[in-house]
Protein backbone atom coordinates (compact mmCIF):
# COMPACT_ATOMS: atom_id res chain seq x y z
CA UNK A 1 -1.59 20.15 8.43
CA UNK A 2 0.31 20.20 11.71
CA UNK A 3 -2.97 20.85 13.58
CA UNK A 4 -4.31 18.11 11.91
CA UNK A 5 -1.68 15.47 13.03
CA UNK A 6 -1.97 16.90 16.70
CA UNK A 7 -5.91 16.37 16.66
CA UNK A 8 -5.58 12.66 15.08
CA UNK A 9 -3.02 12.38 18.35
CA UNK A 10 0.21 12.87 17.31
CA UNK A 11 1.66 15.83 19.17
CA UNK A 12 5.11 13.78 19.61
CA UNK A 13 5.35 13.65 15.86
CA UNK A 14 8.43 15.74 14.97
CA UNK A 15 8.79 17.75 12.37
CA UNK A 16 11.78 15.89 10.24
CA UNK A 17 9.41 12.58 10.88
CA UNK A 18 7.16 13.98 8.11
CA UNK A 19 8.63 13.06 5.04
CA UNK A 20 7.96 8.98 6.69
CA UNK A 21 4.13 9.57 6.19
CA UNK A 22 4.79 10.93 2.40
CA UNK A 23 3.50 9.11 -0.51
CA UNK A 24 3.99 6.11 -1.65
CA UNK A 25 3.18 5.28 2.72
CA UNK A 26 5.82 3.19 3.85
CA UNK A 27 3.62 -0.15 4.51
CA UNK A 28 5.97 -3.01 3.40
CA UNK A 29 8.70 -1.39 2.58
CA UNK A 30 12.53 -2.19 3.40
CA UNK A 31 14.02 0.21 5.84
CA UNK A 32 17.39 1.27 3.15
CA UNK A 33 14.29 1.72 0.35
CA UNK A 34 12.64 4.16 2.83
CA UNK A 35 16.20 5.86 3.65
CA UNK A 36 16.75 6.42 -0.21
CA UNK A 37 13.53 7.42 -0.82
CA UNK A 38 13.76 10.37 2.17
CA UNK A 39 16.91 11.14 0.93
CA UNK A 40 18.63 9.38 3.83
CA UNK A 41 21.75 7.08 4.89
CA UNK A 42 20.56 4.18 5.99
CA UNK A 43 21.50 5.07 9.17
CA UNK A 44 19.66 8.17 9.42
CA UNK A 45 16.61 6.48 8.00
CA UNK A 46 17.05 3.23 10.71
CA UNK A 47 17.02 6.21 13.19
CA UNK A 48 14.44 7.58 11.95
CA UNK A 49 12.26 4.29 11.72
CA UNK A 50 13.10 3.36 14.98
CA UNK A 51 12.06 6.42 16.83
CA UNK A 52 8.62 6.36 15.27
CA UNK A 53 8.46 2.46 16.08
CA UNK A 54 9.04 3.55 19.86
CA UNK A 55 6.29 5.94 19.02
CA UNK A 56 4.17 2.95 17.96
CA UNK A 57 3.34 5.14 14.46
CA UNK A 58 5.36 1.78 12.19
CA UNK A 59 6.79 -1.33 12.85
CA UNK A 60 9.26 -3.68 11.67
CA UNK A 61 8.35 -7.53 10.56
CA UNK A 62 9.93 -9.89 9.10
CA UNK A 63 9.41 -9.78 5.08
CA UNK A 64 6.78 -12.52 3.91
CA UNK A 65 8.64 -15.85 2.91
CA UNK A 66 10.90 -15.96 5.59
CA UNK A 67 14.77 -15.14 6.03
CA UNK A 68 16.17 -12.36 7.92
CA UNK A 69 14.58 -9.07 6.05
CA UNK A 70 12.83 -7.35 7.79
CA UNK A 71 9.67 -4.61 6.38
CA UNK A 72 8.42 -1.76 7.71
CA UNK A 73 4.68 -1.14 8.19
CA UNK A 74 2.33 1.68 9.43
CA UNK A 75 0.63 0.75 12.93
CA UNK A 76 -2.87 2.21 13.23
CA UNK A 77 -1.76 5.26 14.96
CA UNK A 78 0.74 5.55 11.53
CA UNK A 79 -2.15 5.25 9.47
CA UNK A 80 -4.25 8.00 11.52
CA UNK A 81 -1.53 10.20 10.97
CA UNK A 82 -1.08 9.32 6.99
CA UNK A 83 -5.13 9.71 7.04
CA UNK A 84 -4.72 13.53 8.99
CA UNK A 85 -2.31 14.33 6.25
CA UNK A 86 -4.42 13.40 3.41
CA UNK A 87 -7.35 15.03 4.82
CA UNK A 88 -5.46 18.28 5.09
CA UNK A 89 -4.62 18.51 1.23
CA UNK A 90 -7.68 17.46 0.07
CA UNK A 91 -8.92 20.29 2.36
CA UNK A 92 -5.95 23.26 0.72
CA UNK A 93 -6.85 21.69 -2.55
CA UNK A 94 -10.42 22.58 -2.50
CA UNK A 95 -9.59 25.83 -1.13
CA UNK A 96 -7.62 26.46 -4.04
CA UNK A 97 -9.69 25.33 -6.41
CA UNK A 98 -12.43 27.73 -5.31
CA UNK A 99 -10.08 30.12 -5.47
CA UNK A 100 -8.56 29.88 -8.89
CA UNK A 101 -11.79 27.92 -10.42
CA UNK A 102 -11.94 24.09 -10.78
CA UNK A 103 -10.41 24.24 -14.47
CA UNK A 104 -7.70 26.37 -13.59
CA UNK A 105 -6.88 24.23 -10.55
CA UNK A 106 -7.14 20.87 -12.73
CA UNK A 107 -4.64 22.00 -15.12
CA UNK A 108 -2.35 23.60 -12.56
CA UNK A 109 -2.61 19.61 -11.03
CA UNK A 110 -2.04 18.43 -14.07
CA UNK A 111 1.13 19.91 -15.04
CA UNK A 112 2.40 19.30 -11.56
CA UNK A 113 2.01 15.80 -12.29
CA UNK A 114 4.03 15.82 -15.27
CA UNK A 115 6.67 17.66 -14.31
CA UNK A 116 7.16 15.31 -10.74
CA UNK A 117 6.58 12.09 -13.02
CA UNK A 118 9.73 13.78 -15.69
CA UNK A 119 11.81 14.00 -12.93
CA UNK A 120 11.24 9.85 -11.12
């Protein structure tokens, strides 16, 4: 996966910037949401959102219907990195498949999905 972000063109991505690109992608999303989601203080996660905004990977804007909130949303170099990302899985998840077998793989996938869904 990390040779994949460096060949979409992010070899200044660091490591702890990873979890930013997770899903549900960060496109409209308040900056303390994004901190609690990561796990974050909101300070941390402000650092962390503003060093990938220098970056040019996200971007604040100010939140649809005016006022002084203020959202933060991928820039296309964000979203080539978010697409890198994907790519890689879906790569390690056919791998595994072939590996195990399709069926095997689909119920492995499935119980992961119940177990992370148990636990929102």
């Amino acid at each position: 996966m990390v040779q994949s972000i460096r060949d979409a063109g992010g070899t200044d991505v660091h490591e702890t910037h990873l979890p930013v690109f997770s899903y549900p992608l960060p496109d409209g999303m308040r900056p303390a949401d994004l901190a609690r989601r990561l796990g974050m203080s909101r300070q941390a996660g402000n650092h962390a959102i503003q060093q990938l905004e220098a970056l040019g990977y996200l971007e604040r804007r100010p939140a649809p219907g005016g006022g002084t909130r203020r959202l933060v949303y991928l820039q296309p170099r964000g979203w080539r990195i978010a697409e890198a990302i994907w790519a890689s899985m879906r790569a390690l998840e056919a791998e595994l498949a072939a590996e195990v077998g399709e069926e095997r793989f689909a119920t492995f996938m499935a119980v992961l999905r119940e177990v992370t869904a148990a636990r929102r």
